[in-house]
Protein backbone atom coordinates (compact mmCIF):
# COMPACT_ATOMS: atom_id res chain seq x y z
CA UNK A 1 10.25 -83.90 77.17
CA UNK A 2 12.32 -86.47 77.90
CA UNK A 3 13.72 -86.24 81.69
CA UNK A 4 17.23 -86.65 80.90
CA UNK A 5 17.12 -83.14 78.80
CA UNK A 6 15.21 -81.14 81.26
CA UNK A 7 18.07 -82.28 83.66
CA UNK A 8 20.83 -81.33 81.46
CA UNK A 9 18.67 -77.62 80.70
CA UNK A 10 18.69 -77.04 84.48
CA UNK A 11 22.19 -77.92 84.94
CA UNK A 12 23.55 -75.66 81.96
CA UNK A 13 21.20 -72.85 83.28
CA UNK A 14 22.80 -73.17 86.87
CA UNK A 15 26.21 -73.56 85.52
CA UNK A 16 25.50 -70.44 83.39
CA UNK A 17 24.57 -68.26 86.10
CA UNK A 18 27.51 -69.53 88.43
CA UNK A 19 29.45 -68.25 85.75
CA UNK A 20 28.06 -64.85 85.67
CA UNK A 21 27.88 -64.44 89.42
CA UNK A 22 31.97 -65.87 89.48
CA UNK A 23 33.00 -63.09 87.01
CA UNK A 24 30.97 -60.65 88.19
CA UNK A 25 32.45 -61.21 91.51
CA UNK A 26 35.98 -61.14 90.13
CA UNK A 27 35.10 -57.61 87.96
CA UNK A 28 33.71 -56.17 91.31
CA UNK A 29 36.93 -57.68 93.43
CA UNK A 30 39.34 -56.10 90.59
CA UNK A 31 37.41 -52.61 90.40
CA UNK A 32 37.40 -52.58 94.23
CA UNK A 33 41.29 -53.62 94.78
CA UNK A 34 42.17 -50.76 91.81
CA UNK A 35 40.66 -48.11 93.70
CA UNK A 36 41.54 -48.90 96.85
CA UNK A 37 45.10 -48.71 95.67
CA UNK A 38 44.94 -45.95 94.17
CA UNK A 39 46.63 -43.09 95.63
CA UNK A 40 45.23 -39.93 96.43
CA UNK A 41 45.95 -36.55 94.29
CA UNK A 42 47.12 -34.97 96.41
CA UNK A 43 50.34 -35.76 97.93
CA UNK A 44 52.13 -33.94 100.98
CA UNK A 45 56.16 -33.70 101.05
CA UNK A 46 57.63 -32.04 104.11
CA UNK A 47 60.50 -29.67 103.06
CA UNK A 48 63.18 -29.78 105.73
CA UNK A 49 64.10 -30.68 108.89
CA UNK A 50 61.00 -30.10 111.21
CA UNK A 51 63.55 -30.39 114.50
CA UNK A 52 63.63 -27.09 114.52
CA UNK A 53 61.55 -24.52 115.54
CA UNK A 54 60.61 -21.97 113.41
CA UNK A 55 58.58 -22.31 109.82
CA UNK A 56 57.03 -25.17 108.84
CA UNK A 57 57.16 -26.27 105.21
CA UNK A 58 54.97 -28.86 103.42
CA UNK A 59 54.97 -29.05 99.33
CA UNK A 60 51.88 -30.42 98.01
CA UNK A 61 51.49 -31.88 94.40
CA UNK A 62 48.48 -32.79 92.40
CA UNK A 63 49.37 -35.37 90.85
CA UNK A 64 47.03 -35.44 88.56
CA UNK A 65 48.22 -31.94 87.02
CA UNK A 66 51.69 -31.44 88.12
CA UNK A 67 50.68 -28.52 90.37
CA UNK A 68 52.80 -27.45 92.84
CA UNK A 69 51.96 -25.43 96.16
CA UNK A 70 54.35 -24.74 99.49
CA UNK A 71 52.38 -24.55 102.34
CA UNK A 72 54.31 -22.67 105.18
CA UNK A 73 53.48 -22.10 108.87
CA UNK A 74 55.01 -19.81 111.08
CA UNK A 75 54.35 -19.23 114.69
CA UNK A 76 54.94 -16.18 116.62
CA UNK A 77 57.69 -14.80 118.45
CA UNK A 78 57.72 -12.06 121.05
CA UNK A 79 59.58 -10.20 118.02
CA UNK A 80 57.48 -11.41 114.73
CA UNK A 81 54.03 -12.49 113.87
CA UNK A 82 53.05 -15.62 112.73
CA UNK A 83 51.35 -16.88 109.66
CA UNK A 84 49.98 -19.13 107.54
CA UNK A 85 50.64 -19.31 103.44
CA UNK A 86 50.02 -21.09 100.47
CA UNK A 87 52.65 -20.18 97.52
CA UNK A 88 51.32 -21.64 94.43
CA UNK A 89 54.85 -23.03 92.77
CA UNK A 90 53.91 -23.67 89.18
CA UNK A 91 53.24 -26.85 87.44
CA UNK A 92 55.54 -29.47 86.67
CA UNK A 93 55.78 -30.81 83.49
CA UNK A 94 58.49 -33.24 82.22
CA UNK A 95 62.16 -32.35 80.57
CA UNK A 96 63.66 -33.96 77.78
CA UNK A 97 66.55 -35.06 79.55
CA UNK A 98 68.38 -35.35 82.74
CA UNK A 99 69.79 -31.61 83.77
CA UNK A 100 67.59 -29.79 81.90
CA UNK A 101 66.39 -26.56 84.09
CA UNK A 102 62.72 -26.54 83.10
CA UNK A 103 62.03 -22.95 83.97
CA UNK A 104 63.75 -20.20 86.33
CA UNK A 105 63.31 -17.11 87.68
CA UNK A 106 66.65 -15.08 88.98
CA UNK A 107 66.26 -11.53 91.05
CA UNK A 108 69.04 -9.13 91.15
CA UNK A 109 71.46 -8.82 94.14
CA UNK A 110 70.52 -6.77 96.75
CA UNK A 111 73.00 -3.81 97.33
């Protein structure tokens, strides 16, 4: 075989698996960055102040299902026990426009 070939078969094989090894690098750098970016699903939003003292209220999401809980923490006083609860909220789930009142629930006046 004429030495000029074999040179040019051994360049196109090394340029060939340069290629492979660059985009593989770039598909592992992309997968990587995506999932490091990603946020978690589960997402913590204090509710209210927290200057105070008294309950403390976190809302947690899933943001993967629109599930709602309120996490509440109370300590206690020399006049009520403390506590810890999770109140499942429902699930959110998206209107059709601006105002609209998804769902409700009402109680009656006390008296």
């Amino acid at each position: 075989m004429n030495v000029a070939i074999e040179g040019m078969m051994k360049m196109t094989k090394v340029t060939a698996l340069t290629t492979v090894t660059a985009l593989t690098m770039t598909l592992l750098a992309l997968l990587s960055s995506r999932f490091a970016l990603a946020e978690p699903r589960y997402q913590a939003i204090p509710v209210g102040q927290g200057y105070e003292f008294g309950a403390e209220k976190v809302m947690i999401l899933d943001t993967e299902s629109g599930h709602l809980w309120l996490w509440v923490e109370s300590p206690a006083t020399r006049v009520e026990s403390g506590g810890r609860y999770l109140i499942y909220q429902g699930q959110a789930r998206p209107g059709r426009e601006v105002g609209e009142i998804i769902g409700s629930q009402e109680w009656p006046a006390r008296k």
